[in-house]
N, C-alpha and C. Protein backbone atom coordinates (compact mmCIF):
# COMPACT_ATOMS: atom_id res chain seq x y z
N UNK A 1 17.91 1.72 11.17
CA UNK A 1 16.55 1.71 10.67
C UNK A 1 16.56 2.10 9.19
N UNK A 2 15.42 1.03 8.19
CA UNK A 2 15.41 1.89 7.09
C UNK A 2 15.05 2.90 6.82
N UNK A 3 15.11 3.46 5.95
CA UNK A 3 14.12 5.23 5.55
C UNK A 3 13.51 4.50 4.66
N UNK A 4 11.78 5.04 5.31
CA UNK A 4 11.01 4.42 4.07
C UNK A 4 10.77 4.81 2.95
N UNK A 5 11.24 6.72 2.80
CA UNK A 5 11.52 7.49 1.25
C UNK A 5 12.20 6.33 0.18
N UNK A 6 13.41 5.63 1.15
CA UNK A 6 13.91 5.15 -0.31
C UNK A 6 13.90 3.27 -0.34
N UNK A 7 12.78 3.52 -0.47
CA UNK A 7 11.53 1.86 -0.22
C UNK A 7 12.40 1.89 -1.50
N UNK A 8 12.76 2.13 -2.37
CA UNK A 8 12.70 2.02 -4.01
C UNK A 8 14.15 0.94 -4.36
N UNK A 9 15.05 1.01 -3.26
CA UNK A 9 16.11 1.08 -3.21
C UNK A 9 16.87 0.04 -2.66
N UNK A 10 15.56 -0.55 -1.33
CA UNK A 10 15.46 -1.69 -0.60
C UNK A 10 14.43 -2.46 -0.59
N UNK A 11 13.20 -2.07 -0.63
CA UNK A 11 12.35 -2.85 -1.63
C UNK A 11 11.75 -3.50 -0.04
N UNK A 12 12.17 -2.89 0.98
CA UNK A 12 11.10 -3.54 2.07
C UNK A 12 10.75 -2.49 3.14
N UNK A 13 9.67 -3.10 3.57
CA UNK A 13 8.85 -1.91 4.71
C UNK A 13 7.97 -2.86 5.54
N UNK A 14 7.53 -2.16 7.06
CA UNK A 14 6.81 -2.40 7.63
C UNK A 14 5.59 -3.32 7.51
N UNK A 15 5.16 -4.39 8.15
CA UNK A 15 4.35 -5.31 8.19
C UNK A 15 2.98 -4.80 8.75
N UNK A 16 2.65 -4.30 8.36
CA UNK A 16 0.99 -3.39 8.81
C UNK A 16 -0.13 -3.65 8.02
N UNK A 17 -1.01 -3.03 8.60
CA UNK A 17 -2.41 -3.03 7.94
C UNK A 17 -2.71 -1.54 7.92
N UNK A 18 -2.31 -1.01 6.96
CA UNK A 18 -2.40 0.61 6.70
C UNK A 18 -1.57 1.51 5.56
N UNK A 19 -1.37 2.74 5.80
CA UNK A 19 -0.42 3.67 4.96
C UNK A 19 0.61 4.08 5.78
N UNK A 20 2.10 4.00 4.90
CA UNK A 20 2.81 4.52 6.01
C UNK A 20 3.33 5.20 4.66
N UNK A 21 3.83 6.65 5.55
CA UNK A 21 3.81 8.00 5.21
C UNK A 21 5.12 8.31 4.83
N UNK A 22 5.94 9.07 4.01
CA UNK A 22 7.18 9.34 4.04
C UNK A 22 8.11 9.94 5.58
N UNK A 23 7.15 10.34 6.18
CA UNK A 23 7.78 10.95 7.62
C UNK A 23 7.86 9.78 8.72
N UNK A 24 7.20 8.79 8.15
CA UNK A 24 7.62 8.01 8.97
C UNK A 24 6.34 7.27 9.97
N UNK A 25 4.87 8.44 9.69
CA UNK A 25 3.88 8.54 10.00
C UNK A 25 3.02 6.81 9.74
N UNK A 26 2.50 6.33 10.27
CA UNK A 26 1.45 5.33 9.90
C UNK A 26 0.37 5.39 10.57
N UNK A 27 -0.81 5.35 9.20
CA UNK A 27 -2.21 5.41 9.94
C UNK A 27 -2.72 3.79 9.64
N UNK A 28 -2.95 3.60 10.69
CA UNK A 28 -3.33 2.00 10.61
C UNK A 28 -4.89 1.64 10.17
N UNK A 29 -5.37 0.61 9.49
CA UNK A 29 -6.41 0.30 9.45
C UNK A 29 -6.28 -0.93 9.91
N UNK A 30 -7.78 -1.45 9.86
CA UNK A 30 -8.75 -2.61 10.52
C UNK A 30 -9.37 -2.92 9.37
N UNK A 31 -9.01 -4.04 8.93
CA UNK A 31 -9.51 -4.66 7.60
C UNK A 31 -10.48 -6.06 8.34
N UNK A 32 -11.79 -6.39 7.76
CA UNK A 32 -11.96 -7.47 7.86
C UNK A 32 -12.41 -8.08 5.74
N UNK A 33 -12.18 -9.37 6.27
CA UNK A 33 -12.50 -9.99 4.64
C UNK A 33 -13.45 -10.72 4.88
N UNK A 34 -14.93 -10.91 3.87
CA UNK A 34 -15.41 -11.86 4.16
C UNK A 34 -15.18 -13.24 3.24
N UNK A 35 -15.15 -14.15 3.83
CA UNK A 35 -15.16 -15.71 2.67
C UNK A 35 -15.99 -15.72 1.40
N UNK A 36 -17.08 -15.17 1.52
CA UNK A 36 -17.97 -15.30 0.18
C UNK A 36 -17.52 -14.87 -0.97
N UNK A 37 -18.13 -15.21 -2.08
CA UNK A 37 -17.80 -14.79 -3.43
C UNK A 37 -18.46 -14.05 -3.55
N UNK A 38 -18.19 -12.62 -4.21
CA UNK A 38 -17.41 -12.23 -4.69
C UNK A 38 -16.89 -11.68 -3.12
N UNK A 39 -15.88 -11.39 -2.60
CA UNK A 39 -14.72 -11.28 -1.30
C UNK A 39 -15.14 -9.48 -0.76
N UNK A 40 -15.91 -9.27 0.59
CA UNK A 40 -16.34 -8.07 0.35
C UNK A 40 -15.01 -7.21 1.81
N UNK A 41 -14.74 -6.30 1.65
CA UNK A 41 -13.55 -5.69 2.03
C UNK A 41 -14.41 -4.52 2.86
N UNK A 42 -14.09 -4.35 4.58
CA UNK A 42 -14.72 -3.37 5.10
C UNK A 42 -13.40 -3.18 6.02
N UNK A 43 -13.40 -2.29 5.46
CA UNK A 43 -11.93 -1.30 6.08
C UNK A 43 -11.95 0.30 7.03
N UNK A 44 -11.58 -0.25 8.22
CA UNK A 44 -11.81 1.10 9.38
C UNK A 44 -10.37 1.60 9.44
N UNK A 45 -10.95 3.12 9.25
CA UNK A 45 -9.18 3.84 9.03
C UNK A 45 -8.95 4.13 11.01
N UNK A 46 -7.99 3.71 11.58
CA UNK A 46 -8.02 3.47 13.07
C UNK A 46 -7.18 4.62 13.83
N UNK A 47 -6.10 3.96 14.54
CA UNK A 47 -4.98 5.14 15.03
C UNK A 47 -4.03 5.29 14.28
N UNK A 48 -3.29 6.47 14.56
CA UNK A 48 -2.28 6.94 14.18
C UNK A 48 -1.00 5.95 14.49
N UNK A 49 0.25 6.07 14.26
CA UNK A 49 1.02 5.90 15.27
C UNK A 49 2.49 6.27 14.05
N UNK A 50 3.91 5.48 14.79
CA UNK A 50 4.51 5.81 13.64
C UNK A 50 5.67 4.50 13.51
N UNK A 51 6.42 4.46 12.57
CA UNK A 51 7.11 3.11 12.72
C UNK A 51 8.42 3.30 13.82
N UNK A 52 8.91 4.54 14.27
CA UNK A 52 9.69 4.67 15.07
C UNK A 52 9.33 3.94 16.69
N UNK A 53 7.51 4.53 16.63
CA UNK A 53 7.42 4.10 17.99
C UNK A 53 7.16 2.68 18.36
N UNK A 54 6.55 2.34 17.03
CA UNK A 54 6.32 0.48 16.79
C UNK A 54 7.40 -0.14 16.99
N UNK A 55 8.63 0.47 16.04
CA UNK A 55 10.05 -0.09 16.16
C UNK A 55 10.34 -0.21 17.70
N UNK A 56 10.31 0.99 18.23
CA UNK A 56 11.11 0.95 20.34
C UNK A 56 10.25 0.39 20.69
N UNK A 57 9.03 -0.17 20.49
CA UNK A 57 7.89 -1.36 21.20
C UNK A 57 8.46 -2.85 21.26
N UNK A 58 9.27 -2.84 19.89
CA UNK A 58 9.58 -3.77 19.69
C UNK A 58 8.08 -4.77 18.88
N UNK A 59 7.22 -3.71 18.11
CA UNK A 59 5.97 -4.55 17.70
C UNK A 59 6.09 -4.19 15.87
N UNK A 60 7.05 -3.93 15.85
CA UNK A 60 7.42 -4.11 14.00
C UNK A 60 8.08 -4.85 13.47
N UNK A 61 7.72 -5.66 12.25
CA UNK A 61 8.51 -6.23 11.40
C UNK A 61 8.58 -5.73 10.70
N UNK A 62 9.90 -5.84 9.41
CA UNK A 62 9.74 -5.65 7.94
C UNK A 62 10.08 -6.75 6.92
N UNK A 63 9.44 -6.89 5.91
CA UNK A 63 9.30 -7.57 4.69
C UNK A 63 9.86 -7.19 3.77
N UNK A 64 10.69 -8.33 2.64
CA UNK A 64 10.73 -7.91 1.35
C UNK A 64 9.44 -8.15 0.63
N UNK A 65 9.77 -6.82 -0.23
CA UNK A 65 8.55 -6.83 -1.58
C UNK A 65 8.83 -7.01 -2.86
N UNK A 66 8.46 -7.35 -3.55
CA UNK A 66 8.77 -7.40 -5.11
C UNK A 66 7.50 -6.69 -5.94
N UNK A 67 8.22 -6.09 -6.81
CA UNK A 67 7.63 -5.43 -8.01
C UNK A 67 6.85 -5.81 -8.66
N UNK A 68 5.12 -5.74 -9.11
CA UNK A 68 4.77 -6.78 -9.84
C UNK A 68 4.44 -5.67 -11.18
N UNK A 69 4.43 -4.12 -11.02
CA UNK A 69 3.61 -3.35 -12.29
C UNK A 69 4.52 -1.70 -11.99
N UNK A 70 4.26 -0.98 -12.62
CA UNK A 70 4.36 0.33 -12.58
C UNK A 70 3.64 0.83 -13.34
N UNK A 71 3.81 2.58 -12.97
CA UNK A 71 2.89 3.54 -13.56
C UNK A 71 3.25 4.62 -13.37
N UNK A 72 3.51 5.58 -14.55
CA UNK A 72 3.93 6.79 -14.44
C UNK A 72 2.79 7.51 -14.93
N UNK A 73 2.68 8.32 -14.12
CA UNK A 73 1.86 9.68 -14.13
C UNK A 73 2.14 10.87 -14.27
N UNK A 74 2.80 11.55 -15.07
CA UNK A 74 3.75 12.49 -15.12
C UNK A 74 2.45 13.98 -14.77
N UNK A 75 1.01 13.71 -15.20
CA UNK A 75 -0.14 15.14 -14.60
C UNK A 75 0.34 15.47 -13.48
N UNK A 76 0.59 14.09 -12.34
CA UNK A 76 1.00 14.15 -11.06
C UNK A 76 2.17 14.35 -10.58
N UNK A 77 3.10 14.22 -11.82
CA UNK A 77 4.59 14.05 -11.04
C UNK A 77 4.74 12.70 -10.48
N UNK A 78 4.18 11.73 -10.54
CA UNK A 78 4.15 10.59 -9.60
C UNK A 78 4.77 9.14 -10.35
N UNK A 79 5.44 8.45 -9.74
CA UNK A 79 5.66 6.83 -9.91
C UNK A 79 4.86 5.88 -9.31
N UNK A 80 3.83 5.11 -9.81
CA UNK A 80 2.92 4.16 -8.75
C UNK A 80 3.72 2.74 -8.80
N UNK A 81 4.21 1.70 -7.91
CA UNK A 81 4.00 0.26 -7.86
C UNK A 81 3.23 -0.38 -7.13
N UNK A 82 3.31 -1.32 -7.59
CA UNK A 82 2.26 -2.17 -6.85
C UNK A 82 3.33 -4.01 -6.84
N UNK A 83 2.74 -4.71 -5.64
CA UNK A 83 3.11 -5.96 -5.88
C UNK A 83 2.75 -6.68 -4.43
N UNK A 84 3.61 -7.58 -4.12
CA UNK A 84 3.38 -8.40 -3.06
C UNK A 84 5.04 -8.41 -1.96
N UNK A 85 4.43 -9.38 -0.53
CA UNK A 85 5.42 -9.33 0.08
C UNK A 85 5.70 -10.47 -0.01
N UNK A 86 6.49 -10.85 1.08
CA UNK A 86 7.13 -12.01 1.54
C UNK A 86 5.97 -13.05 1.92
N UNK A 87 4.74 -12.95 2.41
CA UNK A 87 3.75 -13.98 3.05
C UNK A 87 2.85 -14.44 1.72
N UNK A 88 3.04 -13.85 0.88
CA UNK A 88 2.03 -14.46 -0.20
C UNK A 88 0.40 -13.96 -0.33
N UNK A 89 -0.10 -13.52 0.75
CA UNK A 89 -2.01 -13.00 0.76
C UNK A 89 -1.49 -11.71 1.16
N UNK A 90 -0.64 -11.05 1.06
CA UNK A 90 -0.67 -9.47 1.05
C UNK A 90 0.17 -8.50 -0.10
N UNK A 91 -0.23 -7.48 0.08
CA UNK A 91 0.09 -6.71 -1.04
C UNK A 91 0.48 -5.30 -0.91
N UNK A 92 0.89 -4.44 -1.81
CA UNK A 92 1.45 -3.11 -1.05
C UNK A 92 0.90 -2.31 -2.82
N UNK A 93 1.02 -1.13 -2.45
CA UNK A 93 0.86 -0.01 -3.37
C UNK A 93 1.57 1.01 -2.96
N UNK A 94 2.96 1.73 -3.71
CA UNK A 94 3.47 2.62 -3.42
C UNK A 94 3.41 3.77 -4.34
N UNK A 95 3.57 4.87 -3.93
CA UNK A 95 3.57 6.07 -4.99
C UNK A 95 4.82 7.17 -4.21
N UNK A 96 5.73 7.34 -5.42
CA UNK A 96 6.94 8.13 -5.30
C UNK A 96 6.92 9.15 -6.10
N UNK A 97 7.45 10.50 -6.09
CA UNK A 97 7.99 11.17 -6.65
C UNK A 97 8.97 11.08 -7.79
N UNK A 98 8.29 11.68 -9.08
CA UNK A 98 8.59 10.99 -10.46
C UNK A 98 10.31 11.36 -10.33
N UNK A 99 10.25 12.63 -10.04
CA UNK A 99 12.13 12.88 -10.38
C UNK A 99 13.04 12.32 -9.12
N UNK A 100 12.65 11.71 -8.42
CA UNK A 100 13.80 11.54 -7.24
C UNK A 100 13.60 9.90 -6.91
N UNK A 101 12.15 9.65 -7.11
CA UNK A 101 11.78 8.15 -7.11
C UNK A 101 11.87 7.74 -5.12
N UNK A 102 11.66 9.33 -4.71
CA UNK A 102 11.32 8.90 -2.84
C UNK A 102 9.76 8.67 -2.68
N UNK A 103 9.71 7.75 -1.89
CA UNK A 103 8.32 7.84 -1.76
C UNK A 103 7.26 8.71 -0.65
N UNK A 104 6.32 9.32 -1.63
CA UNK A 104 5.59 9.55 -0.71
C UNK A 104 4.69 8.74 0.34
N UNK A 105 3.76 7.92 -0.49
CA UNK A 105 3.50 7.04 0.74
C UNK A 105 3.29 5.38 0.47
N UNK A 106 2.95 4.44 0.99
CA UNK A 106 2.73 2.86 0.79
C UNK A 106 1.81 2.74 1.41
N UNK A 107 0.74 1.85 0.69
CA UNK A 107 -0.36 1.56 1.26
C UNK A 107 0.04 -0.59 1.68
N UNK A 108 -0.21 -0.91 2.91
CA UNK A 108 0.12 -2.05 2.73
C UNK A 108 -0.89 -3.17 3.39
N UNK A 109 -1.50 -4.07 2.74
CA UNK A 109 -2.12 -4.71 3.49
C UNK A 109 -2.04 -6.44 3.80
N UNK A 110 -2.32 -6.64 5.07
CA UNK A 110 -1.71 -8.30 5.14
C UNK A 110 -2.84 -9.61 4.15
N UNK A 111 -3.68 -9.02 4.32
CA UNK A 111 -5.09 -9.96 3.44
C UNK A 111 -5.73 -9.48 1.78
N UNK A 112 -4.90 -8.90 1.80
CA UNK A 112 -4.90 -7.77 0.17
C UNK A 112 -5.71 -8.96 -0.96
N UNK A 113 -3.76 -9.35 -0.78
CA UNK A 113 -3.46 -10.67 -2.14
C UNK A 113 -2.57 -9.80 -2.71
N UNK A 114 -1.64 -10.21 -3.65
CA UNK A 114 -0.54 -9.32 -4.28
C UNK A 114 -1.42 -8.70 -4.93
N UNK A 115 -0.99 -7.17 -5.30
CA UNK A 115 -1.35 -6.46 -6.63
C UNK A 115 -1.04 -6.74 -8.02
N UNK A 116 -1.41 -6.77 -9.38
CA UNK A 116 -0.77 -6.94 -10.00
C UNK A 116 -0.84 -6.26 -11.26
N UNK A 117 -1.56 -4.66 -11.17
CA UNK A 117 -1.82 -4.40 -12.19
C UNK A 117 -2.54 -2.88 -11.45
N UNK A 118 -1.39 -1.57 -12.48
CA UNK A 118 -2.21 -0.53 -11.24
C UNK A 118 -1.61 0.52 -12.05
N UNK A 119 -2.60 1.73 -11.91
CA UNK A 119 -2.72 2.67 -13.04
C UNK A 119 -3.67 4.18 -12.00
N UNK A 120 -3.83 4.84 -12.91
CA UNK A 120 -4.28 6.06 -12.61
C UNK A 120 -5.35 7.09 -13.38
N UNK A 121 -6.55 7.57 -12.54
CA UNK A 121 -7.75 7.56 -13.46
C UNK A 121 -7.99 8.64 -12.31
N UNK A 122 -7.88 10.01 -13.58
CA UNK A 122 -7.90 10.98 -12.47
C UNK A 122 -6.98 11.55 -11.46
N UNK A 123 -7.61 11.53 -10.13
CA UNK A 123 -6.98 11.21 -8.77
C UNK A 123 -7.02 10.63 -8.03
N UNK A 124 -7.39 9.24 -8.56
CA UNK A 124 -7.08 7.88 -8.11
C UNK A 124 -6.45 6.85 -8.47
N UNK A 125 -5.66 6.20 -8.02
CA UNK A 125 -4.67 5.32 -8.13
C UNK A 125 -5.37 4.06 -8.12
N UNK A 126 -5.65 3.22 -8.70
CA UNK A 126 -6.16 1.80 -9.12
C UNK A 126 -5.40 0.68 -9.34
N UNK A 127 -5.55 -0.02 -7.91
CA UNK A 127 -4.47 -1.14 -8.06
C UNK A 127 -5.56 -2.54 -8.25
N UNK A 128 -4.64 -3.34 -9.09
CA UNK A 128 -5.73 -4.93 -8.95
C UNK A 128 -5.08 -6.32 -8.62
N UNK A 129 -5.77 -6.62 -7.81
CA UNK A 129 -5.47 -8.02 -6.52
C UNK A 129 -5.36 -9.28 -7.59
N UNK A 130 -4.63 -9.71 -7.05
CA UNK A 130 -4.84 -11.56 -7.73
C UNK A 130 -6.18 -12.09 -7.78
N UNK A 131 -6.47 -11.56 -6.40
CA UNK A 131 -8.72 -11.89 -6.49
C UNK A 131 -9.14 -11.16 -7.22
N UNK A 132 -9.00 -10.13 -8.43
CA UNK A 132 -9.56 -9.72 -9.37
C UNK A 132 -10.41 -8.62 -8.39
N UNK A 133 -9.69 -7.76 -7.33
CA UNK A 133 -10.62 -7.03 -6.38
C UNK A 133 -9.93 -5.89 -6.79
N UNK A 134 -10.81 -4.55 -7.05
CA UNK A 134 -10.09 -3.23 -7.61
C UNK A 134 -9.79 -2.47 -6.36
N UNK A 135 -8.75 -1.70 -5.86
CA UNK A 135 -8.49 -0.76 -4.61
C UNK A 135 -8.18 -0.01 -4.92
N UNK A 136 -9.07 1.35 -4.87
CA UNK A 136 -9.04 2.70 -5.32
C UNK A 136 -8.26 3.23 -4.26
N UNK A 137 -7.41 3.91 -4.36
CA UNK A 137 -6.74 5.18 -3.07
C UNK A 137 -7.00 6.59 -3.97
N UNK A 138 -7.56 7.36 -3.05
CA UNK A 138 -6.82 8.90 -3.07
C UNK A 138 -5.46 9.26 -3.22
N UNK A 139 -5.17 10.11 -4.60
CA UNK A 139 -3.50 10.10 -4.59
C UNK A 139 -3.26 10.88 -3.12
N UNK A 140 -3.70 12.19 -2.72
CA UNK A 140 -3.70 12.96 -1.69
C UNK A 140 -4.24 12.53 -0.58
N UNK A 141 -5.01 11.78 -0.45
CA UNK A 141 -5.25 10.92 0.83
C UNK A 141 -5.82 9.82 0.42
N UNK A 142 -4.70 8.84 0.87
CA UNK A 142 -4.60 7.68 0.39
C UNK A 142 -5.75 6.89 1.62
N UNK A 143 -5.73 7.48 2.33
CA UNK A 143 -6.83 6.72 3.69
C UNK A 143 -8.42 6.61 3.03
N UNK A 144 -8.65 7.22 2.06
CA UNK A 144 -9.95 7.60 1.45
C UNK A 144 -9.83 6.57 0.57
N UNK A 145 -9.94 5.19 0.98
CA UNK A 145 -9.94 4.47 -0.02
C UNK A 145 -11.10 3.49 -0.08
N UNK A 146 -11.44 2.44 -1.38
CA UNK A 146 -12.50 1.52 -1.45
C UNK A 146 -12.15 0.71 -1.80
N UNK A 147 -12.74 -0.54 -2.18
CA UNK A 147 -12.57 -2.15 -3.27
C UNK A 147 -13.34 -2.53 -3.40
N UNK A 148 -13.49 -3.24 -4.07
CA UNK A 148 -14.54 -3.78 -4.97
C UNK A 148 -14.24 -5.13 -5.45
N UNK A 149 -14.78 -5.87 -5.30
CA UNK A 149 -14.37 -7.68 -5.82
C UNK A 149 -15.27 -8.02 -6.57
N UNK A 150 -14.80 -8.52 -7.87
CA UNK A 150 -15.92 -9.08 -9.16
C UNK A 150 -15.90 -10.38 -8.81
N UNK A 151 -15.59 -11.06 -8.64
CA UNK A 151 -15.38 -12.45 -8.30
C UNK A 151 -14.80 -13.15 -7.12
């Protein structure tokens, strides 16, 4: 199994709709999208679970990701990326620990759209979609999150 601390290293993780945690932890969400313009994003933070037990289910995949931005935050101690996976309409946001580059956690979603542009304002992490849709996370709880689509 991979360790998802060193996502940095292998550059792939779990196929979910949620955050998965350095321990291994994933809290799943329930995303729906609607078709209209501008694309409106209603996201239910759901169960727990973790990729160990998904893995012995036999109900996990993993994906490669590629890099599309970074962001150092040194207030935080933190490394942010952002980019896309392997399917093309999803996207991931990770944030690691500036001196060791393990991650704390990945936010990943299958209907995102890649990220491609992601920064930090405050204590929020601001990633932006190919749909020009902004996704705020909580650096500290990343489940506390929103979006917003201009177009």
């Amino acid at each position: 199994m991979k360790e998802i601390v060193d996502f940095i290293e292998h550059l792939e993780c779990p196929l979910i709709d949620g955050i998965i945690y350095s321990d291994h932890t994933i809290q799943l969400c329930d995303v729906q999208v609607s078709r209209n313009r501008p694309k409106e994003y209603k996201i239910q933070v759901s169960s727990i679970t973790s990729v160990d037990k998904l893995e012995k289910e036999g109900k996990l995949a993993w994906v490669s990701c590629s890099i599309s931005d970074e962001y150092i935050d040194e207030a935080h101690s933190i490394k942010v990326v952002c980019g896309e996976a392997s399917y093309g309409g999803d996207g991931f946001v990770g944030v690691m620990n500036l001196t060791q580059e393990k991650l704390i956690w990945l936010a990943f979603f299958t209907n995102s759209n890649p990220f491609y542009k992601v920064t930090v304002v405050g204590t929020q992490i601001i990633a932006v979609s190919t749909h020009e849709c902004e996704w705020k996370f909580d650096i500290d709880t990343p489940s506390h999150m929103s979006v917003v689509c201009s177009r």
